[in-house]
C-alpha atoms as a PDB file:
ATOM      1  CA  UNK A   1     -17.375  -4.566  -3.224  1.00  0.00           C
ATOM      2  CA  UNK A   2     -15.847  -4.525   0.219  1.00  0.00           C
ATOM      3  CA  UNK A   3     -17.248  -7.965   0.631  1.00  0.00           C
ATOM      4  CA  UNK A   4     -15.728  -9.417  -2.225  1.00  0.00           C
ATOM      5  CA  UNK A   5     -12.251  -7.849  -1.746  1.00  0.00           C
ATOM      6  CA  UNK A   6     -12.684  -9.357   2.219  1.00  0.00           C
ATOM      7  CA  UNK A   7     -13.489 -12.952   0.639  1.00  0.00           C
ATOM      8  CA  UNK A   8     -10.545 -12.337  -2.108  1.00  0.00           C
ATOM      9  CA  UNK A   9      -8.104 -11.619   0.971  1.00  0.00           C
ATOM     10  CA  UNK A  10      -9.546 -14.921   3.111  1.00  0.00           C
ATOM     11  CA  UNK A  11      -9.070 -17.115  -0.052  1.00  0.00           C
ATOM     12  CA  UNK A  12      -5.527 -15.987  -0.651  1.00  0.00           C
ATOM     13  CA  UNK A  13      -4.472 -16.164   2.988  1.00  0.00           C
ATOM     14  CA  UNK A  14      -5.951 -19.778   3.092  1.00  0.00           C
ATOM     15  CA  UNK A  15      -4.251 -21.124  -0.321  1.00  0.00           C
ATOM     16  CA  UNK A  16      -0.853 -19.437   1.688  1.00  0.00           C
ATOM     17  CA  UNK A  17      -1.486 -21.894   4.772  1.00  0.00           C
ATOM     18  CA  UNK A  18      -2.559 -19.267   6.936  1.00  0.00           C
ATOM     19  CA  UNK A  19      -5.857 -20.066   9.522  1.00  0.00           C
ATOM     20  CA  UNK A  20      -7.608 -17.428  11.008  1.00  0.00           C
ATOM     21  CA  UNK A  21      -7.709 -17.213  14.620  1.00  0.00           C
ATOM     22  CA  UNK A  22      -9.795 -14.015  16.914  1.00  0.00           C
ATOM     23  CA  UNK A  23      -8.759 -13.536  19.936  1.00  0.00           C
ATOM     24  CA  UNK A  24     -10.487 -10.593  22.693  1.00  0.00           C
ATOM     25  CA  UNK A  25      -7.842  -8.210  23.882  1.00  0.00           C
ATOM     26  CA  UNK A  26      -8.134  -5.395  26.835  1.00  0.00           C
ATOM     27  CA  UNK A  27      -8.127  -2.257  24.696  1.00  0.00           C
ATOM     28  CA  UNK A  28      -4.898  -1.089  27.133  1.00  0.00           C
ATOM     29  CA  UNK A  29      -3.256  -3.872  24.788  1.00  0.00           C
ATOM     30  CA  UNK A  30      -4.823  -3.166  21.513  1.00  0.00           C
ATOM     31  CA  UNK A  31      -3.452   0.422  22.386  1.00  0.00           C
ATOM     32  CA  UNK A  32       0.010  -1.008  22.758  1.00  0.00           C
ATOM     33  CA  UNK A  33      -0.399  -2.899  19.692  1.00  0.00           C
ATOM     34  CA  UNK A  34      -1.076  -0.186  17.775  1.00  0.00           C
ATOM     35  CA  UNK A  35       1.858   2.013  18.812  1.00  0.00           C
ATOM     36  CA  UNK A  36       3.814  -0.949  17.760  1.00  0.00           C
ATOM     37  CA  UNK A  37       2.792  -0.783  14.269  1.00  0.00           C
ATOM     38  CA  UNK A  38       3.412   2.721  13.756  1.00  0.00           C
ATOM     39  CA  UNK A  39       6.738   2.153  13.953  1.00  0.00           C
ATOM     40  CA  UNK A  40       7.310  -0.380  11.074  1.00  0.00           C
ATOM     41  CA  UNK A  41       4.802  -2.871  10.866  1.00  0.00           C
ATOM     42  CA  UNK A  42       1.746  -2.036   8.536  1.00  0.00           C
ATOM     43  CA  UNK A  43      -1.309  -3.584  10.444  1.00  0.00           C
ATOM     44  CA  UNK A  44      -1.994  -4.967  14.240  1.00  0.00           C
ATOM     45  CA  UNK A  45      -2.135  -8.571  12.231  1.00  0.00           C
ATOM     46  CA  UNK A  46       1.429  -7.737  11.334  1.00  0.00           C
ATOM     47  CA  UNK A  47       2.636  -6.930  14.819  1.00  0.00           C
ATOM     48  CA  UNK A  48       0.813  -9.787  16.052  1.00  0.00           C
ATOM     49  CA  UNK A  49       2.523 -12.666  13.816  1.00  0.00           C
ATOM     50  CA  UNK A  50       5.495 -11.307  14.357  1.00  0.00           C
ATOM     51  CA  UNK A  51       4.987 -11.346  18.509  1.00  0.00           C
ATOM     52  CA  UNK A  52       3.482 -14.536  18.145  1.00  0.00           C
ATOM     53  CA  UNK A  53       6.250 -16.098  15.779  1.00  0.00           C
ATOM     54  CA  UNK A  54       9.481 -14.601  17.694  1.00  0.00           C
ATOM     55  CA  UNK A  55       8.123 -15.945  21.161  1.00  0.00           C
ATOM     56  CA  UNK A  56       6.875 -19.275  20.567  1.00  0.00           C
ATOM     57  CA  UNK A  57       9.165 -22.119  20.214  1.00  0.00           C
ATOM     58  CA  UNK A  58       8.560 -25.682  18.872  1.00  0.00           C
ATOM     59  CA  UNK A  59       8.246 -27.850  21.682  1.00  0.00           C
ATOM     60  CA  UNK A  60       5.906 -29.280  23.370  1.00  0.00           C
ATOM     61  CA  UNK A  61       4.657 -27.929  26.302  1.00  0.00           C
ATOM     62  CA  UNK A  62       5.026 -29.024  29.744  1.00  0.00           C
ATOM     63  CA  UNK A  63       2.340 -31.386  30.883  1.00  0.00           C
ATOM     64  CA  UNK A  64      -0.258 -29.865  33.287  1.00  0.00           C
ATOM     65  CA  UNK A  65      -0.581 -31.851  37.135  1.00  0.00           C
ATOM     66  CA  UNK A  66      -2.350 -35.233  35.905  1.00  0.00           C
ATOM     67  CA  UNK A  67      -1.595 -35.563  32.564  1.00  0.00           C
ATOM     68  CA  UNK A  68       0.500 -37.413  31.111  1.00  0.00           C
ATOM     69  CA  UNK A  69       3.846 -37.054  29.546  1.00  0.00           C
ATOM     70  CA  UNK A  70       3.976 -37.671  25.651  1.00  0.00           C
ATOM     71  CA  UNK A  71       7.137 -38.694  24.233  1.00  0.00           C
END
């Protein structure tokens, strides 16, 4: 049952343009993370996006020592 709900959850985020990404985190920041959400954001996925959307800007990013510059 668990694994159907899972799949049910993974469908929906995909047909709502969401990807899924994992990332490895020191547990000193998945601590962090987690006092974030008790505040007012539901799950660490939660405070995550919202990190992640509120600190990235579009742009491109600078280019790294030999490569080049795309305009």
């Amino acid at each position: 049952m668990a694994q159907h709900r899972k799949a049910e959850q993974r469908r929906k985020r995909r047909q709502d343009g969401l990807r899924p990404l994992e990332i490895w985190l020191p547990a000193a920041t998945i601590e962090m993370l987690d006092q974030l959400k008790r505040d007012d954001l539901s799950s660490r996925e939660a405070v995550i996006a919202t990190i992640v959307a509120t600190t990235l800007s579009v742009r491109s990013p600078e280019p790294s020592e030999g490569q080049p510059m795309i305009l």
